[in-house]
N, C-alpha and C. Protein backbone atom coordinates (compact mmCIF):
# COMPACT_ATOMS: atom_id res chain seq x y z
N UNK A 1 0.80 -1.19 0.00
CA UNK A 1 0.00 0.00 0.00
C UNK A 1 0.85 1.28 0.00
N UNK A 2 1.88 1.63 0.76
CA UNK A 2 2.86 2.69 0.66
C UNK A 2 3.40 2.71 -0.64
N UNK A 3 3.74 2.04 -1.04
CA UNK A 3 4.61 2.02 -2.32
C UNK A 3 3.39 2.22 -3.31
N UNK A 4 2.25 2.55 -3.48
CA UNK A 4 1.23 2.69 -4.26
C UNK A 4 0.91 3.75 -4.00
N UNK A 5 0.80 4.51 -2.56
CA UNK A 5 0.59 5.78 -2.37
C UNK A 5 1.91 7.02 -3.09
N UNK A 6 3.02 6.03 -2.52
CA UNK A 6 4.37 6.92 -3.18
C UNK A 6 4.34 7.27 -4.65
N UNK A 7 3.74 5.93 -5.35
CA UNK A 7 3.94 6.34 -7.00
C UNK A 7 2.90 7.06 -7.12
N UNK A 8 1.95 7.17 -6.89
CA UNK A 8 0.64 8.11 -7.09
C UNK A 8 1.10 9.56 -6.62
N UNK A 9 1.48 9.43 -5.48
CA UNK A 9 2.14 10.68 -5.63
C UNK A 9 2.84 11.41 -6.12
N UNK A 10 4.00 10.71 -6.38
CA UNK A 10 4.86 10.95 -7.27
C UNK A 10 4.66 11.16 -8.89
N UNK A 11 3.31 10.70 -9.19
CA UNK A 11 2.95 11.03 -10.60
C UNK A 11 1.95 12.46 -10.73
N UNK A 12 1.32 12.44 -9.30
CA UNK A 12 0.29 13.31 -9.23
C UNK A 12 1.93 14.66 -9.34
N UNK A 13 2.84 15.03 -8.55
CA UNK A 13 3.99 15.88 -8.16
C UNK A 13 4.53 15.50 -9.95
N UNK A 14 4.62 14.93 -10.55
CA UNK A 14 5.40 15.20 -11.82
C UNK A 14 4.24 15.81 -12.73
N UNK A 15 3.08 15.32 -12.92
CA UNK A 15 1.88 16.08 -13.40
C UNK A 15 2.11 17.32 -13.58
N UNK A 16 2.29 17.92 -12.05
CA UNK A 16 1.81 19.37 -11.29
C UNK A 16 3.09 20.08 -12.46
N UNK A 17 4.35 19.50 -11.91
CA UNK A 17 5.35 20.18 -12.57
C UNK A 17 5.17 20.61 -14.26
N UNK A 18 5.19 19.30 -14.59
CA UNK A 18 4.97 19.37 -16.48
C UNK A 18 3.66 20.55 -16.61
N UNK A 19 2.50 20.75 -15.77
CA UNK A 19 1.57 21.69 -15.99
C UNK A 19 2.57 23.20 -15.85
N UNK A 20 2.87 23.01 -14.81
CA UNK A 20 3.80 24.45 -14.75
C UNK A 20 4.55 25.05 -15.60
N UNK A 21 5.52 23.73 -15.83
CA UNK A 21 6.36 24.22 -16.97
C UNK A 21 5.96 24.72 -18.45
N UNK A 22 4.66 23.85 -18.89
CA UNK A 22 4.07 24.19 -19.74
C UNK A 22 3.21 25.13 -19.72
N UNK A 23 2.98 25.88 -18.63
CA UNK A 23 2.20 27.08 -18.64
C UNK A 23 3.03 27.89 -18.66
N UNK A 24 4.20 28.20 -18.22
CA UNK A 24 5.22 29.04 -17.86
C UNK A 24 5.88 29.11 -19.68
N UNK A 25 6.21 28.09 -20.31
CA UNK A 25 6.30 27.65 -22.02
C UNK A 25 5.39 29.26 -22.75
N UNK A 26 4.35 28.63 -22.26
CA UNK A 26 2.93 29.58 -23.08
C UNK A 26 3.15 30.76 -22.74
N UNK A 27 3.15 31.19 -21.56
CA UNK A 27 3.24 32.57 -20.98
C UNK A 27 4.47 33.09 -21.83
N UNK A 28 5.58 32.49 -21.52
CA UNK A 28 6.96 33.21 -22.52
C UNK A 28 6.53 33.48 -23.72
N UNK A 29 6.38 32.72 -24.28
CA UNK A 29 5.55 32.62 -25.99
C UNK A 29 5.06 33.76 -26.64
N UNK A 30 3.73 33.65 -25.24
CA UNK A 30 2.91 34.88 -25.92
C UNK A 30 3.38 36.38 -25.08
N UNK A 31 4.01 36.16 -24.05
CA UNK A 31 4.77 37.74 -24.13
C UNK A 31 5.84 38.05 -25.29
N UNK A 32 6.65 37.07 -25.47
CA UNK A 32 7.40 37.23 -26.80
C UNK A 32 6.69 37.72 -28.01
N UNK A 33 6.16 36.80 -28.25
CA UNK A 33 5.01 37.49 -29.62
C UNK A 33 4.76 38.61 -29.23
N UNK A 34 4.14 39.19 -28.12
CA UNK A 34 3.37 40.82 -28.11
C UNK A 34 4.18 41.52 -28.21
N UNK A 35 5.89 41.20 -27.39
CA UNK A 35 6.50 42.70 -27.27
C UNK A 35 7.45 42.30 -28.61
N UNK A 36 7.41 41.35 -29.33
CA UNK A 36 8.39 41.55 -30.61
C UNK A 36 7.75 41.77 -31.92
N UNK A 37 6.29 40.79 -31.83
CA UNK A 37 5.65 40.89 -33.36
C UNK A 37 4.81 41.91 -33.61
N UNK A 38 3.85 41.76 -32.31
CA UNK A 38 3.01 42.43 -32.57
C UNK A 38 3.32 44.34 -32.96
N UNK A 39 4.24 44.74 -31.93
CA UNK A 39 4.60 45.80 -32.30
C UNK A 39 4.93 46.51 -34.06
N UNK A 40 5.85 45.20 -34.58
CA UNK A 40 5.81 45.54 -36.23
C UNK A 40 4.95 45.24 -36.87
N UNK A 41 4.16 44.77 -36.73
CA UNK A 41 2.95 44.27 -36.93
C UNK A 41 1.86 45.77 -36.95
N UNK A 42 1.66 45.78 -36.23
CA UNK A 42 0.94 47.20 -35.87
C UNK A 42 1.82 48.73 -36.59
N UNK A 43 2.91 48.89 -36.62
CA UNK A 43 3.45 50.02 -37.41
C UNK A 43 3.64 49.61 -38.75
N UNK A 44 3.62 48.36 -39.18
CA UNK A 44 3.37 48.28 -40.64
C UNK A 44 2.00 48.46 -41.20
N UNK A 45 1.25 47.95 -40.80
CA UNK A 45 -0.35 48.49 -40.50
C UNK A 45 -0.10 50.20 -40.72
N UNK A 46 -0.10 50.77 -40.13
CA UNK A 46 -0.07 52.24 -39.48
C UNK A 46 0.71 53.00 -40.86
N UNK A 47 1.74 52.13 -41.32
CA UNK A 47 2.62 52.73 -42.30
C UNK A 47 1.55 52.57 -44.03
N UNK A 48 0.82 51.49 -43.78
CA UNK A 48 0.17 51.20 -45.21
C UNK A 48 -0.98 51.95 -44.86
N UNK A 49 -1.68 52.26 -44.27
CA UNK A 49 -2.91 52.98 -44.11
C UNK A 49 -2.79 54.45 -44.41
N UNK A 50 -1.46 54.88 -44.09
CA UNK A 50 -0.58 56.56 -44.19
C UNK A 50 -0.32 56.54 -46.16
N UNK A 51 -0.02 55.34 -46.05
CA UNK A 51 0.42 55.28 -47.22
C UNK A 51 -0.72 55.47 -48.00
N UNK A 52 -2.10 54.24 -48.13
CA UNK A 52 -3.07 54.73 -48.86
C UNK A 52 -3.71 55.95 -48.97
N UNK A 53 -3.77 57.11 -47.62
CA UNK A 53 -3.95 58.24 -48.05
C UNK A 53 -3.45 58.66 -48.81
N UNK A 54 -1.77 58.78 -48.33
CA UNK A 54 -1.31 60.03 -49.49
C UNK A 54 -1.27 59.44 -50.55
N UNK A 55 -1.48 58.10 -50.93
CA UNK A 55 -1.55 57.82 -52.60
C UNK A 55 -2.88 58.32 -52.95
N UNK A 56 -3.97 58.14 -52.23
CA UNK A 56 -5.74 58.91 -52.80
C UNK A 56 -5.53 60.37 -52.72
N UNK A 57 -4.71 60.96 -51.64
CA UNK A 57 -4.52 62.18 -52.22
C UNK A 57 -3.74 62.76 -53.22
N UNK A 58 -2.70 61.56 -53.91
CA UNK A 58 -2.24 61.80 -54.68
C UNK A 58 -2.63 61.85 -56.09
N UNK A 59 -3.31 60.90 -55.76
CA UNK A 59 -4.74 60.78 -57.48
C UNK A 59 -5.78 61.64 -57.53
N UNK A 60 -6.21 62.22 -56.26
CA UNK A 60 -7.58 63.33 -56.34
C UNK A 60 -6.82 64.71 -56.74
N UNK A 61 -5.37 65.07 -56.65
CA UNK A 61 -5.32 66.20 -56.66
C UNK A 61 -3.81 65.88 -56.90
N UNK A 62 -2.61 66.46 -58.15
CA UNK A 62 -1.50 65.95 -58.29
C UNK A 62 -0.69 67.38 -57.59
N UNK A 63 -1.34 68.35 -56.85
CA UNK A 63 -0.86 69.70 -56.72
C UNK A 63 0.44 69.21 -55.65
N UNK A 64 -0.35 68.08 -54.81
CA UNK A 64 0.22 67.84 -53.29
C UNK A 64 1.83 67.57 -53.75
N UNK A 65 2.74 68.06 -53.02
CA UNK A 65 4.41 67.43 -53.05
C UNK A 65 4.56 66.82 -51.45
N UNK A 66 5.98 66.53 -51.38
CA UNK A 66 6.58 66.37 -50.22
C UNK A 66 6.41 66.68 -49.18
N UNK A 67 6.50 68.09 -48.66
CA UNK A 67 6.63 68.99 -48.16
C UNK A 67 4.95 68.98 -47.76
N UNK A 68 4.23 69.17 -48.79
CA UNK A 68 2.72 69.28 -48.11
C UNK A 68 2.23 68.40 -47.43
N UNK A 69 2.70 66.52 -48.16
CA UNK A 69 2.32 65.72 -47.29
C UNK A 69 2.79 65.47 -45.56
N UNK A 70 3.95 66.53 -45.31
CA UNK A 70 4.46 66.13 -43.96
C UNK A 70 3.42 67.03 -43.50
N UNK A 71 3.33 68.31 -43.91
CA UNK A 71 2.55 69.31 -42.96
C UNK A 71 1.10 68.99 -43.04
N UNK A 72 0.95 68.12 -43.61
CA UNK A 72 -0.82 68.00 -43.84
C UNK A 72 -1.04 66.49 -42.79
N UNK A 73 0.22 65.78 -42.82
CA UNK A 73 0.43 64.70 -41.80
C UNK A 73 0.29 65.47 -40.37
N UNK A 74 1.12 66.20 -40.08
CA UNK A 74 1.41 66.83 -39.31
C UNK A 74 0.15 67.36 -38.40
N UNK A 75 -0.66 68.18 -39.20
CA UNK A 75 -2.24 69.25 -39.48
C UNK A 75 -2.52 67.96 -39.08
N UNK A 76 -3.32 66.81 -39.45
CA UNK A 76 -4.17 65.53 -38.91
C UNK A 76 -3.85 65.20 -37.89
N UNK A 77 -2.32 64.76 -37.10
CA UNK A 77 -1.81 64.04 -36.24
C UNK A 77 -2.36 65.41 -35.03
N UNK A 78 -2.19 67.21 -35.51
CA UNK A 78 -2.23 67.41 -34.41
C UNK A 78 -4.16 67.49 -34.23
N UNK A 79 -4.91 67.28 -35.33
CA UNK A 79 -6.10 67.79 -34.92
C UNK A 79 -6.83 66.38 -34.05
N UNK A 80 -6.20 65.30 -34.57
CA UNK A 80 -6.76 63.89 -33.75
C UNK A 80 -6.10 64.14 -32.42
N UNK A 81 -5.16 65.09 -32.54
CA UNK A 81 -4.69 64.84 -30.68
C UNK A 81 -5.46 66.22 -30.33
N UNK A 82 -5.93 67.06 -31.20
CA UNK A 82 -6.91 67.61 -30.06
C UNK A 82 -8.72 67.67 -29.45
N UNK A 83 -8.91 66.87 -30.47
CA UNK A 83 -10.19 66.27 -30.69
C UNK A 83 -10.72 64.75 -30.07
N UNK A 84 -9.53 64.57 -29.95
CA UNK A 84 -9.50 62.55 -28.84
C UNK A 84 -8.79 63.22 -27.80
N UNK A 85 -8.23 64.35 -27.44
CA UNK A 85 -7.86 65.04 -25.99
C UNK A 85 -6.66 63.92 -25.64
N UNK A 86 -5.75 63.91 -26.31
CA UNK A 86 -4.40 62.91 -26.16
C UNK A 86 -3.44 63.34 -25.82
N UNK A 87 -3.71 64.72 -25.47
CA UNK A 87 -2.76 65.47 -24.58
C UNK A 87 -3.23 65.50 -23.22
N UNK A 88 -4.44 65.85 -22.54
CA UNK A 88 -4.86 65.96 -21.61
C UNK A 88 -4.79 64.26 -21.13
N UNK A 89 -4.92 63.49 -22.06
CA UNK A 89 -5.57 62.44 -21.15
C UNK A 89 -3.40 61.82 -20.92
N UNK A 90 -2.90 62.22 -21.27
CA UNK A 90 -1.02 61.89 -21.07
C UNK A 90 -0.56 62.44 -20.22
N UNK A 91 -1.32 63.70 -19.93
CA UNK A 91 -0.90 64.76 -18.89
C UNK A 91 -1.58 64.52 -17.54
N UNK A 92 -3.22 63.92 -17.53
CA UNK A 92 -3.34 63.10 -16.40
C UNK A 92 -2.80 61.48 -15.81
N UNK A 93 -2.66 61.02 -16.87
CA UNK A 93 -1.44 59.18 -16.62
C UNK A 93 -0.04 59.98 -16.07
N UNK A 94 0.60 61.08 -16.92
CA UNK A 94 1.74 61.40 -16.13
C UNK A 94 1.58 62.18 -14.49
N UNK A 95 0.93 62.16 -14.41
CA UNK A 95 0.43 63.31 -12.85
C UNK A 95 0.02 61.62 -11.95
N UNK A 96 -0.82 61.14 -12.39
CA UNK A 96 -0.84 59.52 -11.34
C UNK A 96 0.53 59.17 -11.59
N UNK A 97 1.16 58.86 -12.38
CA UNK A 97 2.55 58.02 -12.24
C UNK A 97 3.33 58.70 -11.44
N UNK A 98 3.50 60.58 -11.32
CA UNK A 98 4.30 60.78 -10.44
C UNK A 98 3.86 60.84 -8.79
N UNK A 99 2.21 61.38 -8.85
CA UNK A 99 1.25 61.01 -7.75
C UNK A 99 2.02 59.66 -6.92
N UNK A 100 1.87 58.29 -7.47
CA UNK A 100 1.94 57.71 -7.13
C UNK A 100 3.83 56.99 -6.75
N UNK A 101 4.51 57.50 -7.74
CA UNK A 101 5.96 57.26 -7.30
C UNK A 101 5.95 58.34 -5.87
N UNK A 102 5.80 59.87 -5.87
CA UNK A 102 5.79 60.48 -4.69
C UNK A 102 5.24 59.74 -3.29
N UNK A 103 4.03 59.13 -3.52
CA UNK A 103 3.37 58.30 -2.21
C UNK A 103 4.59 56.97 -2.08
N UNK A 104 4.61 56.33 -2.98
CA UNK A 104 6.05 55.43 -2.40
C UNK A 104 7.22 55.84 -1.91
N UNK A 105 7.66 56.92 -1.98
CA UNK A 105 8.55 57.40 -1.32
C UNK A 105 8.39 57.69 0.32
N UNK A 106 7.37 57.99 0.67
CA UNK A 106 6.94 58.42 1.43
C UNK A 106 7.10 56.90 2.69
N UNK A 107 7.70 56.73 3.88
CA UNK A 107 7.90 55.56 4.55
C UNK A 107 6.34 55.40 5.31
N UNK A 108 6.16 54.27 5.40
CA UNK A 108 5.38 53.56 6.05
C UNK A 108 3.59 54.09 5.50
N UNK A 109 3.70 54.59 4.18
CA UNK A 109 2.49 54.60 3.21
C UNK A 109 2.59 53.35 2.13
N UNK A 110 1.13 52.70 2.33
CA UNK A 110 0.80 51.55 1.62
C UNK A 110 -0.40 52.10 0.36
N UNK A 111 0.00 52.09 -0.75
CA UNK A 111 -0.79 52.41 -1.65
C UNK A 111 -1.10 51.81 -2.90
């Protein structure tokens, strides 16, 4: 009977492990993928979508050069940051992040 409890145990304790390890496998995996692929992934996206504008603005109207497409990039990037408030809402995340580094400094505050 001991020696039946031992291997059972001992399979139930190698189980546990191989689950771990293989969750711990997955977890690496898919943080790898997010912070390596996904990132180019997403600015190549970002780069072809920039791109199909200025090619439709390049066919609706051949006036546009170089120079206009940065400042007209420029003119969009700043009117979406003031219309989605992407300044205000960076300027309140930076005020909690220092909010909250200041309270850790602070000894014997739990926050």
């Amino acid at each position: 009977m001991p020696a039946l409890l031992s291997w059972l145990l001992s399979a139930f304790g190698s189980w546990v492990g191989y689950s771990v390890v293989r969750f711990t496998a997955m977890k690496l995996f898919i943080w790898t993928i997010v912070i390596t692929v996904l990132p180019v992934l997403f600015s190549r996206l970002i780069y072809m979508l920039i791109e199909g504008v200025m090619s439709t603005l390049n066919t609706i109207d051949g006036t546009y050069g170089v120079n206009s497409y940065l400042i007209n990039f420029t003119g969009i990037t700043a009117w979406f940051a003031v219309h989605l408030k992407i300044v205000e809402g960076f300027s309140l995340i930076m005020s909690a992040v220092a909010f909250r580094m200041a309270i850790r400094m602070i000894p014997f505050v739990r926050l």
